[in-house]
PDB file of N, CA and C in Angstrom:
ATOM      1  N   UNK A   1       0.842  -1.186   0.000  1.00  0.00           N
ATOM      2  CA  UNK A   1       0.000   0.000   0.000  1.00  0.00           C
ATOM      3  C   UNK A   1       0.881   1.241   0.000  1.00  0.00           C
ATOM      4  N   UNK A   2       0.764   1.898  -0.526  1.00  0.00           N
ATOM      5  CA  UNK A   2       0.828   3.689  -0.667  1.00  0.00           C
ATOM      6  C   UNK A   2       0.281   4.283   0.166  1.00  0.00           C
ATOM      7  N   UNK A   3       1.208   5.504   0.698  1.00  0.00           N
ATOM      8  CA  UNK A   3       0.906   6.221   1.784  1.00  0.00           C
ATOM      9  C   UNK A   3       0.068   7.723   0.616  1.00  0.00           C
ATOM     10  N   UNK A   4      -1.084   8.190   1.317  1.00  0.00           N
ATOM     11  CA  UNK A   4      -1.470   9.341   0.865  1.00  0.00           C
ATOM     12  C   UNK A   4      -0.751  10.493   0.770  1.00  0.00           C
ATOM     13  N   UNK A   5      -0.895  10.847  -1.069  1.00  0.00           N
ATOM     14  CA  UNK A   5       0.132  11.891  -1.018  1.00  0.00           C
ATOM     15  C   UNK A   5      -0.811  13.181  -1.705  1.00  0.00           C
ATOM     16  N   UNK A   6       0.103  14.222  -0.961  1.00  0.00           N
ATOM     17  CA  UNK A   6      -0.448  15.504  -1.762  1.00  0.00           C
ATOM     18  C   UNK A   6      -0.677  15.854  -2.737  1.00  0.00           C
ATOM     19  N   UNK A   7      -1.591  16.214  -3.869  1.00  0.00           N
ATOM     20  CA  UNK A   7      -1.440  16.541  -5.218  1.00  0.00           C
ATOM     21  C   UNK A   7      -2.806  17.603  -5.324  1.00  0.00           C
ATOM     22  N   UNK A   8      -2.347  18.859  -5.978  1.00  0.00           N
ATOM     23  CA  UNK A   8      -3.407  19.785  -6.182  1.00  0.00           C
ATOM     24  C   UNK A   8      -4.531  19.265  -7.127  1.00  0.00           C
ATOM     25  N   UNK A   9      -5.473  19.767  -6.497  1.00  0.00           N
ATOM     26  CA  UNK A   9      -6.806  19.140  -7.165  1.00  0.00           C
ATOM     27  C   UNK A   9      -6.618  19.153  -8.765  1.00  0.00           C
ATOM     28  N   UNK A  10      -6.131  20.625  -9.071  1.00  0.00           N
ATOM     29  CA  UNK A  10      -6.754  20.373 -10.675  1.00  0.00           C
ATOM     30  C   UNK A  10      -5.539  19.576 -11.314  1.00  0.00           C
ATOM     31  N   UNK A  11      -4.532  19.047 -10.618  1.00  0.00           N
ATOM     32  CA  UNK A  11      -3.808  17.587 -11.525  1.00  0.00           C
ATOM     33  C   UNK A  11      -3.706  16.506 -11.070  1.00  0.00           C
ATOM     34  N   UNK A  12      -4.315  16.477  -9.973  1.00  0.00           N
ATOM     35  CA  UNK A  12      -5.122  15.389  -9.293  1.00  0.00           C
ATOM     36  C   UNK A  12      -5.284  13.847 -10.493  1.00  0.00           C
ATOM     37  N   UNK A  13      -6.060  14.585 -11.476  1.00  0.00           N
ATOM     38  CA  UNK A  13      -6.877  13.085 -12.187  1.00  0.00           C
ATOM     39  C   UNK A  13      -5.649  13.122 -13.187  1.00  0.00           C
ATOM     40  N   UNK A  14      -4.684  13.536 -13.779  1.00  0.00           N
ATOM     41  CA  UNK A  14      -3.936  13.309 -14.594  1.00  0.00           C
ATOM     42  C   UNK A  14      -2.592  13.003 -13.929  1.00  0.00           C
ATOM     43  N   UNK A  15      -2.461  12.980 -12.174  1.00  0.00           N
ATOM     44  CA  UNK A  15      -1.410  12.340 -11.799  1.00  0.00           C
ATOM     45  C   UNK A  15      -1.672  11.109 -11.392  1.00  0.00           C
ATOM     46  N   UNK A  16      -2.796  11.110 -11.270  1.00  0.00           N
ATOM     47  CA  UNK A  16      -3.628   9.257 -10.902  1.00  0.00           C
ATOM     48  C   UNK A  16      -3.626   8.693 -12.118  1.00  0.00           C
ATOM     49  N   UNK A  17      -3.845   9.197 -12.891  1.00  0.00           N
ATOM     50  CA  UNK A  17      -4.116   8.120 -14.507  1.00  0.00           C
ATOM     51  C   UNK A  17      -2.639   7.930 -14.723  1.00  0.00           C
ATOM     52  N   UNK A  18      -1.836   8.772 -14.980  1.00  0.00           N
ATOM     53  CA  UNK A  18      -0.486   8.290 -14.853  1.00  0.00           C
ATOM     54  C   UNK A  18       0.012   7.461 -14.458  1.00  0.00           C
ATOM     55  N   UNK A  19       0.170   7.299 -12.890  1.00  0.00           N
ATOM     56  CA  UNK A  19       0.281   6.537 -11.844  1.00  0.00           C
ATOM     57  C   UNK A  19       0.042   4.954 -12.428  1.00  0.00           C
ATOM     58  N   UNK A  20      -1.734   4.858 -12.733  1.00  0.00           N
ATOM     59  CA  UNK A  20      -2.059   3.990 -12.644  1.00  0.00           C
ATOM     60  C   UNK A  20      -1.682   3.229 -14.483  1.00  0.00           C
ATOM     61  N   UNK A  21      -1.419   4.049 -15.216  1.00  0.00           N
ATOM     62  CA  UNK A  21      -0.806   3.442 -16.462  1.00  0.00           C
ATOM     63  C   UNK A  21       0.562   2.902 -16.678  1.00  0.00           C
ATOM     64  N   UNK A  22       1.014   3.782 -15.248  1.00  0.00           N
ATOM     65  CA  UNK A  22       2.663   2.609 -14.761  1.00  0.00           C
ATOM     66  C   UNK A  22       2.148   1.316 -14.337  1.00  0.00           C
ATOM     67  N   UNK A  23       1.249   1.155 -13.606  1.00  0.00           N
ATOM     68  CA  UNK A  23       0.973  -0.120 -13.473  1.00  0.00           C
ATOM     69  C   UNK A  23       0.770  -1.325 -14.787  1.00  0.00           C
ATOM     70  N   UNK A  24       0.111  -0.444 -15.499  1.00  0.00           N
ATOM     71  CA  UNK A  24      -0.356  -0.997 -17.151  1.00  0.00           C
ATOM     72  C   UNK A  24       0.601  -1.672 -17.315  1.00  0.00           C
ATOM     73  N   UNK A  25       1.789  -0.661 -17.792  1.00  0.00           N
ATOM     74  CA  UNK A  25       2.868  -0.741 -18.414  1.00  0.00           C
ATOM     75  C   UNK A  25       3.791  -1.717 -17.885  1.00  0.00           C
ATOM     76  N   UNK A  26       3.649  -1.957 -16.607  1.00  0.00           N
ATOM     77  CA  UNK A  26       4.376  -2.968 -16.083  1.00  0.00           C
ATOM     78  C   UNK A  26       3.532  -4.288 -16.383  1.00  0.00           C
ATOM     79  N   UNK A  27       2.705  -4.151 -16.111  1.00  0.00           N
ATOM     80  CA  UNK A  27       1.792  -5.865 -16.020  1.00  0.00           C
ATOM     81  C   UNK A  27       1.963  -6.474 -17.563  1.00  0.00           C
ATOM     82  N   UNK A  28       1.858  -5.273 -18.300  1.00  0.00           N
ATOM     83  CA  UNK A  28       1.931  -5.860 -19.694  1.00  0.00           C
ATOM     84  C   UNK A  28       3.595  -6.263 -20.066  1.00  0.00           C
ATOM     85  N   UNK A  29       4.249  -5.824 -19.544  1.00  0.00           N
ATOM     86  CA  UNK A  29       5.933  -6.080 -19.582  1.00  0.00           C
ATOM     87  C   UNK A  29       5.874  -7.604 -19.170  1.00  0.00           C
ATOM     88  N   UNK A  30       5.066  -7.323 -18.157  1.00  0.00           N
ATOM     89  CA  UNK A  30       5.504  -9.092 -17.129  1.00  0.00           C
ATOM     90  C   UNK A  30       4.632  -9.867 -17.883  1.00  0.00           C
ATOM     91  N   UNK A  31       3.275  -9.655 -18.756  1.00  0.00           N
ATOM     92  CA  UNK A  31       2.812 -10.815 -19.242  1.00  0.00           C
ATOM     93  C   UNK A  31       3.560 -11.300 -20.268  1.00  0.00           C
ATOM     94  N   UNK A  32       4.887 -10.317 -21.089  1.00  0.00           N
ATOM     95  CA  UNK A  32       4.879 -10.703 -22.274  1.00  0.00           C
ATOM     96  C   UNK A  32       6.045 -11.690 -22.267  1.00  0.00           C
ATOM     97  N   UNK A  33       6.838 -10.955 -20.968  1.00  0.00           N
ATOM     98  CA  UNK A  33       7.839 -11.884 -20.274  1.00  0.00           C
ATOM     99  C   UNK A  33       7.112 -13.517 -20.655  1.00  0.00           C
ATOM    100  N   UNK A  34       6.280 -13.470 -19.353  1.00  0.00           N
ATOM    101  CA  UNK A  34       5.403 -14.881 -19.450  1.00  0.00           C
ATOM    102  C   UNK A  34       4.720 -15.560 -20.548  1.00  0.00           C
ATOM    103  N   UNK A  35       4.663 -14.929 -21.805  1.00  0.00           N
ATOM    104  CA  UNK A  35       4.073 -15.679 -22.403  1.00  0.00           C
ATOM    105  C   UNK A  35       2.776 -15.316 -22.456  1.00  0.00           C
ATOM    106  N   UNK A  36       2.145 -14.257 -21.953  1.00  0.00           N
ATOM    107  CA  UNK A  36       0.681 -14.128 -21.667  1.00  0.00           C
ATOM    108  C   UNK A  36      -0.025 -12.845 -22.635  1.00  0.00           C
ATOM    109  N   UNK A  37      -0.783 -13.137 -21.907  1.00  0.00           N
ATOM    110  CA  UNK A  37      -1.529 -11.918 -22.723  1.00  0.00           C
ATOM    111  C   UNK A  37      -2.601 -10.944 -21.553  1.00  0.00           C
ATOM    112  N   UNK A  38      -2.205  -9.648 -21.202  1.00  0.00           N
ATOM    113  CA  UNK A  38      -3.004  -9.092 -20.489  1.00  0.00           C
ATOM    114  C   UNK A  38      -3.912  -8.037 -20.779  1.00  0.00           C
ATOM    115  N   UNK A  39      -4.769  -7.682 -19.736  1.00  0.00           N
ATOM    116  CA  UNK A  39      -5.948  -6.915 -20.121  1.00  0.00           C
ATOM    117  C   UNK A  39      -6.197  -6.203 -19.000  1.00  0.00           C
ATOM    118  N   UNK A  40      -5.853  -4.967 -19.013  1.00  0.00           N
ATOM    119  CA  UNK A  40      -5.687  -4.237 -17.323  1.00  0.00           C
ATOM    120  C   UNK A  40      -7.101  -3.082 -17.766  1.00  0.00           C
ATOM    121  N   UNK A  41      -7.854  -3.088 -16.624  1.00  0.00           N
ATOM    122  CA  UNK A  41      -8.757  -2.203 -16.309  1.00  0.00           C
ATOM    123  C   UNK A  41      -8.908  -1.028 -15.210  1.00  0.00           C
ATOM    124  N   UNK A  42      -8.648   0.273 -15.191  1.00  0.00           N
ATOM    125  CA  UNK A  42      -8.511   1.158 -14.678  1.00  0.00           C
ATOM    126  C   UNK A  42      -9.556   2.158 -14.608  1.00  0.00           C
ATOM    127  N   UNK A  43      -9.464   2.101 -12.869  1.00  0.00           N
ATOM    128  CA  UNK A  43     -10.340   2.491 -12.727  1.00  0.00           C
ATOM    129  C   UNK A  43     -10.204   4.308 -11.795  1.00  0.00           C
ATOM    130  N   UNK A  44     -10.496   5.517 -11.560  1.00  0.00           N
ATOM    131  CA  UNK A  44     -10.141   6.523 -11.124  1.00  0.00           C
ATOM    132  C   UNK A  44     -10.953   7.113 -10.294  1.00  0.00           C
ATOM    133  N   UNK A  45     -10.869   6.763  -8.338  1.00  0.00           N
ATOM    134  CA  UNK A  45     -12.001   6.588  -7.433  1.00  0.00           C
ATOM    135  C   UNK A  45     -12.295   8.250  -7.262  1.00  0.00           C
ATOM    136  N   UNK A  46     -13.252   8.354  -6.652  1.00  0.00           N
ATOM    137  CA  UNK A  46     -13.693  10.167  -6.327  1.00  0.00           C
ATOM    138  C   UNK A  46     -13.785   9.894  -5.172  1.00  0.00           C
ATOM    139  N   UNK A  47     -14.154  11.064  -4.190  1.00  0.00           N
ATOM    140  CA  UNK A  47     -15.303  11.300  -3.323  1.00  0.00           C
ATOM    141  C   UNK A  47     -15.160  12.567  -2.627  1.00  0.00           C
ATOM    142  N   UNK A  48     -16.640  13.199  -2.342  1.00  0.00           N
ATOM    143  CA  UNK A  48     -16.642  13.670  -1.605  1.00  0.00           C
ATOM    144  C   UNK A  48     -16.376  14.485  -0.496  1.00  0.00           C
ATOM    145  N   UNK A  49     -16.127  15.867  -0.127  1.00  0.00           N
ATOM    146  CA  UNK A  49     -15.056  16.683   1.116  1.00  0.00           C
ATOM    147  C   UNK A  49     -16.989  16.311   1.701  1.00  0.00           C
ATOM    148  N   UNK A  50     -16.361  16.304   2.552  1.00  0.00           N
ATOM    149  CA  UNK A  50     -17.101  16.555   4.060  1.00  0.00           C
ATOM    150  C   UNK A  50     -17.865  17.702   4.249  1.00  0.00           C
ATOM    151  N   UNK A  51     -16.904  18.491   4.377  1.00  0.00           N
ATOM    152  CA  UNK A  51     -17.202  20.234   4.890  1.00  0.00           C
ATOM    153  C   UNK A  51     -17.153  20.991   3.332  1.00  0.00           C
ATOM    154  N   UNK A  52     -17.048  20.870   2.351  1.00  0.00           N
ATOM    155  CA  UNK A  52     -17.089  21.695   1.336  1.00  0.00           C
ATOM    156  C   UNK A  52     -18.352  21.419   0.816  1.00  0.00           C
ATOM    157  N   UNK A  53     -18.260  19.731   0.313  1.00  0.00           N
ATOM    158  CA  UNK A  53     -19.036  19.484  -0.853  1.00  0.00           C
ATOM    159  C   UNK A  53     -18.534  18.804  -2.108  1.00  0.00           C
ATOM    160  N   UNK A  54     -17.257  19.486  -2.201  1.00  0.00           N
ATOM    161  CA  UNK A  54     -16.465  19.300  -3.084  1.00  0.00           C
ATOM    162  C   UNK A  54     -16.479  17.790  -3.565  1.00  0.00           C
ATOM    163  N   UNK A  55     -16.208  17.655  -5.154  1.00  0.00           N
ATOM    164  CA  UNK A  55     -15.809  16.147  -5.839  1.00  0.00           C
ATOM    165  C   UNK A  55     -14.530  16.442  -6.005  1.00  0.00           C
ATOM    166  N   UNK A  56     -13.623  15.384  -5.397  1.00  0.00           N
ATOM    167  CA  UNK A  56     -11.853  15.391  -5.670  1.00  0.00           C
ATOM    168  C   UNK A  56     -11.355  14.036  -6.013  1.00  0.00           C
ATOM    169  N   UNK A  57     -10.773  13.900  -6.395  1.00  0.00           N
ATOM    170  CA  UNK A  57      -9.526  12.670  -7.249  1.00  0.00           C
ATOM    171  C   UNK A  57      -9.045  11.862  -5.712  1.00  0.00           C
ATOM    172  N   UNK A  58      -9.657  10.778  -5.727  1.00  0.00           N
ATOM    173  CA  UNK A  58      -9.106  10.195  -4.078  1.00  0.00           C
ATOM    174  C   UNK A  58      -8.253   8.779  -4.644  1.00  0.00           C
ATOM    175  N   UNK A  59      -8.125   8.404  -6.235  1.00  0.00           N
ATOM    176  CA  UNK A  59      -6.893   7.273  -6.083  1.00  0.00           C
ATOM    177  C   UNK A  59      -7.367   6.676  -7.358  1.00  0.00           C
ATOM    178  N   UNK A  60      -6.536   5.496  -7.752  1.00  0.00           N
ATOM    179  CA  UNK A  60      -7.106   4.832  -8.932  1.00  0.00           C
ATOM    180  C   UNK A  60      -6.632   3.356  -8.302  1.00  0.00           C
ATOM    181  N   UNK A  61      -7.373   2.464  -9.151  1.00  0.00           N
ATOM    182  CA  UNK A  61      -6.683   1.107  -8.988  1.00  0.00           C
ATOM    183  C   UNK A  61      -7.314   0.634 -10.007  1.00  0.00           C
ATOM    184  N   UNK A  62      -5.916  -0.753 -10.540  1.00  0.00           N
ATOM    185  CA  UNK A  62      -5.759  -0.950 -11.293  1.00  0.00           C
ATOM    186  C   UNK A  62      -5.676  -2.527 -11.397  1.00  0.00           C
ATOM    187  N   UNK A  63      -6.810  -3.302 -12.341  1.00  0.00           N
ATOM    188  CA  UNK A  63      -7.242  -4.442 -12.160  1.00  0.00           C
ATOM    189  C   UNK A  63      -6.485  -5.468 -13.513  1.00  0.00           C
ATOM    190  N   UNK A  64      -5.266  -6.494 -13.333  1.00  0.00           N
ATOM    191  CA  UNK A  64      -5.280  -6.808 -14.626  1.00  0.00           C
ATOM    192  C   UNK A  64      -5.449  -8.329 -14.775  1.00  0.00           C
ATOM    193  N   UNK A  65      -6.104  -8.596 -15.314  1.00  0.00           N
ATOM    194  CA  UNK A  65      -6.440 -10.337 -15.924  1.00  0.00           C
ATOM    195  C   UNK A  65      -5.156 -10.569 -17.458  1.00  0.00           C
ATOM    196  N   UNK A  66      -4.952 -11.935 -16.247  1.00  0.00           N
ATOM    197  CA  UNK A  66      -4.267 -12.392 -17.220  1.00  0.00           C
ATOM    198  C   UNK A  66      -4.721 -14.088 -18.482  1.00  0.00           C
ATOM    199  N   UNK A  67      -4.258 -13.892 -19.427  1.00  0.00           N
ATOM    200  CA  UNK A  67      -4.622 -15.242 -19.938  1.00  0.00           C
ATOM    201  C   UNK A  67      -3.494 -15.674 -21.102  1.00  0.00           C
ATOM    202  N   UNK A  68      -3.510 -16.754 -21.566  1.00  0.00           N
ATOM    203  CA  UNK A  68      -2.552 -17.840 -22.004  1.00  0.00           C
ATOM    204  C   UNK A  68      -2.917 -17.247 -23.409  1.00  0.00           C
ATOM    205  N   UNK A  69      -1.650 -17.184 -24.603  1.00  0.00           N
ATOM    206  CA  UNK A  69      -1.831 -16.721 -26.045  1.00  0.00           C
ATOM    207  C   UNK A  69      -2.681 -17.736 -26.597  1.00  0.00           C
ATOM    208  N   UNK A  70      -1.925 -19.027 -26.398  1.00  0.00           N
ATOM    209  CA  UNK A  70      -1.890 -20.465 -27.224  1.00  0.00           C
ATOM    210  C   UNK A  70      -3.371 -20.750 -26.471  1.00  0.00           C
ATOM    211  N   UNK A  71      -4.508 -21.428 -27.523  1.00  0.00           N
ATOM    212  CA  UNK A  71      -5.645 -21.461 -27.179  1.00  0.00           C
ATOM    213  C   UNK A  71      -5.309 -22.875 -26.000  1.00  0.00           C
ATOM    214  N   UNK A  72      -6.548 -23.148 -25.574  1.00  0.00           N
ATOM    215  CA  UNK A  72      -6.131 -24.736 -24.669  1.00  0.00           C
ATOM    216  C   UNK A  72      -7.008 -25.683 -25.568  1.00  0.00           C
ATOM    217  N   UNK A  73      -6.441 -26.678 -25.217  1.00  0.00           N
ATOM    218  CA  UNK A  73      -6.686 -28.208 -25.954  1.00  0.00           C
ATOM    219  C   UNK A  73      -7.904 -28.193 -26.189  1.00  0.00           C
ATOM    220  N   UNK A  74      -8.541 -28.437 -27.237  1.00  0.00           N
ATOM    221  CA  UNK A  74      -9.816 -28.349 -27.811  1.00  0.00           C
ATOM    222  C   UNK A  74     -10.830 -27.097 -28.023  1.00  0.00           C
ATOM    223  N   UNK A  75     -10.425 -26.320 -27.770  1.00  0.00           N
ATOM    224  CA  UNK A  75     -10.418 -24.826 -27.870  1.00  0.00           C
ATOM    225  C   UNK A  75     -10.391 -24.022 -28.996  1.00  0.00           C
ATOM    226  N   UNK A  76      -9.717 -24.513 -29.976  1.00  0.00           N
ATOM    227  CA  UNK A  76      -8.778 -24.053 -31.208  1.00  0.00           C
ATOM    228  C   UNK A  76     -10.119 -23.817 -32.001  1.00  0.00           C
ATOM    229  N   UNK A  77     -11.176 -23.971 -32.140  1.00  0.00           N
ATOM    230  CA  UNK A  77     -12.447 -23.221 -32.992  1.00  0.00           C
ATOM    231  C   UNK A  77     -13.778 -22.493 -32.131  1.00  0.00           C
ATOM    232  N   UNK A  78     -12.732 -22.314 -30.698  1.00  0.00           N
ATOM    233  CA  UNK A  78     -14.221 -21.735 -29.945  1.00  0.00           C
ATOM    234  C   UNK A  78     -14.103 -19.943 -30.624  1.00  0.00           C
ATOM    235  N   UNK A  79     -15.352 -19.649 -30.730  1.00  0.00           N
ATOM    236  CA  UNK A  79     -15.576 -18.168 -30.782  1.00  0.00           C
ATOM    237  C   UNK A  79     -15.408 -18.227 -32.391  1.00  0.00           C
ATOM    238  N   UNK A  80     -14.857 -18.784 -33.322  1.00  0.00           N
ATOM    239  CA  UNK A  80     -15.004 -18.833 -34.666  1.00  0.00           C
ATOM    240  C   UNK A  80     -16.150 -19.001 -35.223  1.00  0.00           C
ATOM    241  N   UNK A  81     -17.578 -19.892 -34.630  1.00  0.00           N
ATOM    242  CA  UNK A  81     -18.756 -20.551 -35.348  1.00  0.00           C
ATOM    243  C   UNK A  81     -20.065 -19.586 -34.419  1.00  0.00           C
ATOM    244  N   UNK A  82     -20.645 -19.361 -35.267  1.00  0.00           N
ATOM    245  CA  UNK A  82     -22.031 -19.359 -34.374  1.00  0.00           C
ATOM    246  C   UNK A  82     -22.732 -19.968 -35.421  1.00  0.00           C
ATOM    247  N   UNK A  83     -23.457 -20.694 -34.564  1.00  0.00           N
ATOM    248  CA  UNK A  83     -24.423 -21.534 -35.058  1.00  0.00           C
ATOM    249  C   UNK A  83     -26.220 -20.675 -34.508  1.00  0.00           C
ATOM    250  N   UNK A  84     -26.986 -20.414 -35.791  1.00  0.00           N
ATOM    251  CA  UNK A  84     -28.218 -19.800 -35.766  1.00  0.00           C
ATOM    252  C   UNK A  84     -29.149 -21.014 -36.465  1.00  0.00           C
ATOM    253  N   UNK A  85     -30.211 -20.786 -34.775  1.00  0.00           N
ATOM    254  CA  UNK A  85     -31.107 -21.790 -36.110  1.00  0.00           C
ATOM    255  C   UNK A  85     -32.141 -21.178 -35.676  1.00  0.00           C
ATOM    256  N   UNK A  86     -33.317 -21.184 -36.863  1.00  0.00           N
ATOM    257  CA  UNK A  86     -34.528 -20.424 -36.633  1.00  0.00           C
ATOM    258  C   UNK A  86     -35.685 -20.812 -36.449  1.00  0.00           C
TER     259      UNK A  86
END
């Protein structure tokens, strides 16, 4: 975990998206290392002041799924066919 750090509101959301696209950038480094294939989802939390009212930039996190290039054994025509019958 990360300790809360200072950042003025109005670069607030463009030092969090940053932040959180280092993460990207790494996960996708390490899948390719591995052999994998990743898919990172980012997300950029808000909330709320108390005493103002105010909406402010409170963090991002960053979700990544990983999966295998090479299809798995018997696999090799899924998602190619749809079958319609009427």
């Amino acid at each position: 975990m990360q300790s809360p750090t200072y950042i003025p509101a109005e670069m607030a959301a463009q030092v969090v998206a940053g932040h959180e696209q280092e993460h990207v950038r790494n996960n996708a480094e390490k899948a390719q290392r591995e052999g994998l294939n990743a898919r990172s989802v980012v997300q950029i939390h808000t909330a709320i002041c108390p005493e103002c009212g105010r909406i402010y930039v409170s963090g991002g996190t960053t979700t990544t799924y990983y999966s295998t290039k090479e299809p798995l054994a018997g696999d090799e025509s899924k998602g190619f066919n749809i079958n319609v019958m009427a």
